[in-house]
C-alpha atoms as a PDB file:
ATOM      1  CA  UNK A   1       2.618 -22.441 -74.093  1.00  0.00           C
ATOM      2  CA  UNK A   2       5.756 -23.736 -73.085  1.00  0.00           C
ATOM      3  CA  UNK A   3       8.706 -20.827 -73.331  1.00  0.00           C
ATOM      4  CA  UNK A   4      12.167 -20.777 -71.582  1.00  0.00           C
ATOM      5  CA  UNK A   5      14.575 -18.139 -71.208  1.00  0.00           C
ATOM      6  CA  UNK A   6      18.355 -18.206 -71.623  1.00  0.00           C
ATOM      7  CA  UNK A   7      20.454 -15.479 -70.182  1.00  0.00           C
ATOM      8  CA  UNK A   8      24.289 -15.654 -68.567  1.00  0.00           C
ATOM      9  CA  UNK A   9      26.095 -16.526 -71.530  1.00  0.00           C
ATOM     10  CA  UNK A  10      29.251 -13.974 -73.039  1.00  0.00           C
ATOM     11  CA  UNK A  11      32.938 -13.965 -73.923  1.00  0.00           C
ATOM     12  CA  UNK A  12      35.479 -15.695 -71.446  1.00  0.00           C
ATOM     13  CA  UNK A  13      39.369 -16.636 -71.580  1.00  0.00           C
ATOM     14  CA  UNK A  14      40.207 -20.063 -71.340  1.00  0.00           C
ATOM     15  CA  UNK A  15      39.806 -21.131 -67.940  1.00  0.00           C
ATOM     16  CA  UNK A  16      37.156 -18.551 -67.056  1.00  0.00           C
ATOM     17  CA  UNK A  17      33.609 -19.104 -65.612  1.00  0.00           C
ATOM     18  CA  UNK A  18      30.064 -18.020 -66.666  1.00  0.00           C
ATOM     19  CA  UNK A  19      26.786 -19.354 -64.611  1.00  0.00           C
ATOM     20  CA  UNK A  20      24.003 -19.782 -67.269  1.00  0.00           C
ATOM     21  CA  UNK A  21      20.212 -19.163 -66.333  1.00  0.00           C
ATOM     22  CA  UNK A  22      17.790 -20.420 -67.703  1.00  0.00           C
ATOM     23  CA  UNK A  23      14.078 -19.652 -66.394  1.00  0.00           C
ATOM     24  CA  UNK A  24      10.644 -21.344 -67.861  1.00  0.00           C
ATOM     25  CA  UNK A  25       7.234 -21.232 -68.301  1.00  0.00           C
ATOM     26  CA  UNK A  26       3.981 -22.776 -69.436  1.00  0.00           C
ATOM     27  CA  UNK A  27       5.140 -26.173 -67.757  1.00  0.00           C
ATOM     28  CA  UNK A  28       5.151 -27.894 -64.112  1.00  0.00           C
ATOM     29  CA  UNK A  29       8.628 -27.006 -64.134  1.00  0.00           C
ATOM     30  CA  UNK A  30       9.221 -29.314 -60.968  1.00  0.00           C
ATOM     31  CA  UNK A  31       8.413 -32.384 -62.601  1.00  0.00           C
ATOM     32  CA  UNK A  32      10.412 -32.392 -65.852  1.00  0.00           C
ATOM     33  CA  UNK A  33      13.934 -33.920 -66.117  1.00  0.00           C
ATOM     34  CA  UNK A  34      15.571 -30.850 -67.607  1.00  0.00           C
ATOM     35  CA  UNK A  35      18.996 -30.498 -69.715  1.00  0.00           C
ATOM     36  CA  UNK A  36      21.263 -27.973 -71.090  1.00  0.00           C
ATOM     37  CA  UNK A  37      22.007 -28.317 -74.516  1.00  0.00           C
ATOM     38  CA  UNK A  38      24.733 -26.724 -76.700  1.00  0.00           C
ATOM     39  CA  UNK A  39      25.164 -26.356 -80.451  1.00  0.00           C
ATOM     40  CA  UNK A  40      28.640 -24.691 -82.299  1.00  0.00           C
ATOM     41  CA  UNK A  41      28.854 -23.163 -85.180  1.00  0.00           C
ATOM     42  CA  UNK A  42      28.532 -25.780 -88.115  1.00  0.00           C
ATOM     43  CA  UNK A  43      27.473 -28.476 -85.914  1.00  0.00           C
ATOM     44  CA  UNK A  44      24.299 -30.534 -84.382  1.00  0.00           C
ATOM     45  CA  UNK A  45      22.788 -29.467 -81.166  1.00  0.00           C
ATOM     46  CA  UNK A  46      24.503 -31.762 -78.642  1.00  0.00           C
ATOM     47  CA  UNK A  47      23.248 -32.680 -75.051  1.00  0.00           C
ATOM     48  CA  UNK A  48      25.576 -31.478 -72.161  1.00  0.00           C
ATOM     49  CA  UNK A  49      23.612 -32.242 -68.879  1.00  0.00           C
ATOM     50  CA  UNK A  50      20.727 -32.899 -67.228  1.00  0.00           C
ATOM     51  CA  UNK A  51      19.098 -32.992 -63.912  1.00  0.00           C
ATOM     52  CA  UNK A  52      16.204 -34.743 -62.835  1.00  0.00           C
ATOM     53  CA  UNK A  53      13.016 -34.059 -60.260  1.00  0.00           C
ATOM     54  CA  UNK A  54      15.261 -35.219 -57.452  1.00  0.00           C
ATOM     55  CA  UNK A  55      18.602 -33.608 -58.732  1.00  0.00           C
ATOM     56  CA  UNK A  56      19.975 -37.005 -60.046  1.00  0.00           C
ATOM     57  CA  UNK A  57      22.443 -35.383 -62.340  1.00  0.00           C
ATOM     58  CA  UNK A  58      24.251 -36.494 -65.716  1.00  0.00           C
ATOM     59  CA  UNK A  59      26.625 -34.554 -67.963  1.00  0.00           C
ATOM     60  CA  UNK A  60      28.448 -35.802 -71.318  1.00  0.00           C
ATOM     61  CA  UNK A  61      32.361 -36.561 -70.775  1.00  0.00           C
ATOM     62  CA  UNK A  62      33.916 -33.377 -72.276  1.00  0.00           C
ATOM     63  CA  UNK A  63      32.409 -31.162 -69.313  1.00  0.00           C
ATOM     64  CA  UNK A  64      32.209 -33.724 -66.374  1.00  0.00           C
ATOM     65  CA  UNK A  65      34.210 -32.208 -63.503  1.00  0.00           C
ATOM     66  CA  UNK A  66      33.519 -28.891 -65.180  1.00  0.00           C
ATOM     67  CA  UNK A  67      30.118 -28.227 -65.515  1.00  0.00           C
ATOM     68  CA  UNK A  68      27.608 -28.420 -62.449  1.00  0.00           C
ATOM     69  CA  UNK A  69      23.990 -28.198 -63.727  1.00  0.00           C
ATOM     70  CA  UNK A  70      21.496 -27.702 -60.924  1.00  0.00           C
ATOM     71  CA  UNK A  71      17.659 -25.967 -60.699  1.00  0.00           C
ATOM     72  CA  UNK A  72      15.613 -24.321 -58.140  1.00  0.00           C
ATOM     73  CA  UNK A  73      11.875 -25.558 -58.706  1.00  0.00           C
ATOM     74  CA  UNK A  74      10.269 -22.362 -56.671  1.00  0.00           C
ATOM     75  CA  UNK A  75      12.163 -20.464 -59.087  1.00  0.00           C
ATOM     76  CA  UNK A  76      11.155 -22.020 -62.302  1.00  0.00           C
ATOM     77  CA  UNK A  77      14.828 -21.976 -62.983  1.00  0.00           C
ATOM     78  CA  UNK A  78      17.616 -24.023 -64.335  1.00  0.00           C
ATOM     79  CA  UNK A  79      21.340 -22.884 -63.811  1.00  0.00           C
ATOM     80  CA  UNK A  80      24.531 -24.178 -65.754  1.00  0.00           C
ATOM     81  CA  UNK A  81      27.876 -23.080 -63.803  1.00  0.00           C
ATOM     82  CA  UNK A  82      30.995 -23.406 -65.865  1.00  0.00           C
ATOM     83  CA  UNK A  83      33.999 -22.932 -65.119  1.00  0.00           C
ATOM     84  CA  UNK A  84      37.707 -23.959 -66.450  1.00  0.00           C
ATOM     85  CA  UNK A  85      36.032 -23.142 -69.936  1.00  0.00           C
ATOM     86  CA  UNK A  86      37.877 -24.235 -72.945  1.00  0.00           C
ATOM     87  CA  UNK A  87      37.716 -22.552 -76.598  1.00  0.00           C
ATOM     88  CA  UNK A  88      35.732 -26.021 -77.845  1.00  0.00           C
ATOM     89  CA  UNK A  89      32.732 -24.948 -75.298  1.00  0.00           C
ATOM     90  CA  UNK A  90      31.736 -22.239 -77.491  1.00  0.00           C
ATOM     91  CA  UNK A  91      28.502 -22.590 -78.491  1.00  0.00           C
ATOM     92  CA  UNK A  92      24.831 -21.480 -78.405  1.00  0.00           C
ATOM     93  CA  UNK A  93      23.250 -22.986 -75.222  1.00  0.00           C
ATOM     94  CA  UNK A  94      19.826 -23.343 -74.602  1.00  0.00           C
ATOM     95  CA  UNK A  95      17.526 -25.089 -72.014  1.00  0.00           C
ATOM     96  CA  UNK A  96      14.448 -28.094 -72.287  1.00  0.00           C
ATOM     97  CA  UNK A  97      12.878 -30.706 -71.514  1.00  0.00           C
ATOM     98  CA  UNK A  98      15.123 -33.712 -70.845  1.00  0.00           C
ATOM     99  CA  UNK A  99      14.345 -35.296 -74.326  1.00  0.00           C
ATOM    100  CA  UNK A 100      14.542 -31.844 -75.960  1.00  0.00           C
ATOM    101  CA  UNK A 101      10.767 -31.993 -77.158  1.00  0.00           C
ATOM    102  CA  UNK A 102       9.869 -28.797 -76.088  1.00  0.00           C
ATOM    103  CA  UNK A 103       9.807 -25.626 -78.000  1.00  0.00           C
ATOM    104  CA  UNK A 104      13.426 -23.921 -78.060  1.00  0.00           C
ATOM    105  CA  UNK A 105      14.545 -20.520 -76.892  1.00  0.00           C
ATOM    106  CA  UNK A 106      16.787 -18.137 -78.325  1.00  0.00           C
ATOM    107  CA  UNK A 107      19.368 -19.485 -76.437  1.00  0.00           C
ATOM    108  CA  UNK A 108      22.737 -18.090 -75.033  1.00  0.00           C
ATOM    109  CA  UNK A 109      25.380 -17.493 -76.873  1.00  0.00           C
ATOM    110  CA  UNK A 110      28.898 -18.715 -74.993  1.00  0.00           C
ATOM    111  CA  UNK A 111      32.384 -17.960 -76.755  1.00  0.00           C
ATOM    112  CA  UNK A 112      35.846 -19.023 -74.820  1.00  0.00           C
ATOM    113  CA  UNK A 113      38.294 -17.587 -76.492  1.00  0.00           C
ATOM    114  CA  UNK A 114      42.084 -15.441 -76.221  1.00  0.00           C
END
């Protein structure tokens, strides 16, 4: 049974920095494309990055140059730094599969704010 675990997120000024965790289970963790994804309140879940076998990465334009998304396969774990945050990153983020198939976690709950 597929499970991950979200951990890292909490309140930040703008401009601040949080490094989001995110460790799984139940899959060959080394071999999956895996992505962060985000969802705010009132809104759909959104895709923000992802990073592949080989640590091709991708991120969507509002947190390129922001965001680094990276994983450590002998760790089972995928990591989301942050930093410069803005008060339009806060959000629920959570961790999957690169399609988002899998089953979701509770997620982590982000909020940028002064």
């Amino acid at each position: 049974q597929v499970q991950f675990v979200e951990s890292g997120g909490g309140s930040v000024q703008p401009g601040g920095s949080l490094r989001l965790s995110c460790v799984a289970s139940g899959i060959n963790f080394g071999l999956y494309i895996m992505a962060w994804y985000r969802q705010a309140p009132g809104k759909q879940r959104e895709l923000v990055a992802t990073i592949t076998s080989v640590h091709t990465t991708y991120y969507v334009e509002s947190v390129r140059g922001r965001f680094t998304i990276s994983r450590d396969n002998a760790k089972n774990t995928l990591y989301l730094q942050m930093n410069t945050l803005k008060p339009e990153d806060t959000a629920v983020y959570y961790c999957n599969v690169g399609q988002g198939t899998a089953a979701w976690g509770q997620g982590t709950q982000v909020t940028v704010s002064s």
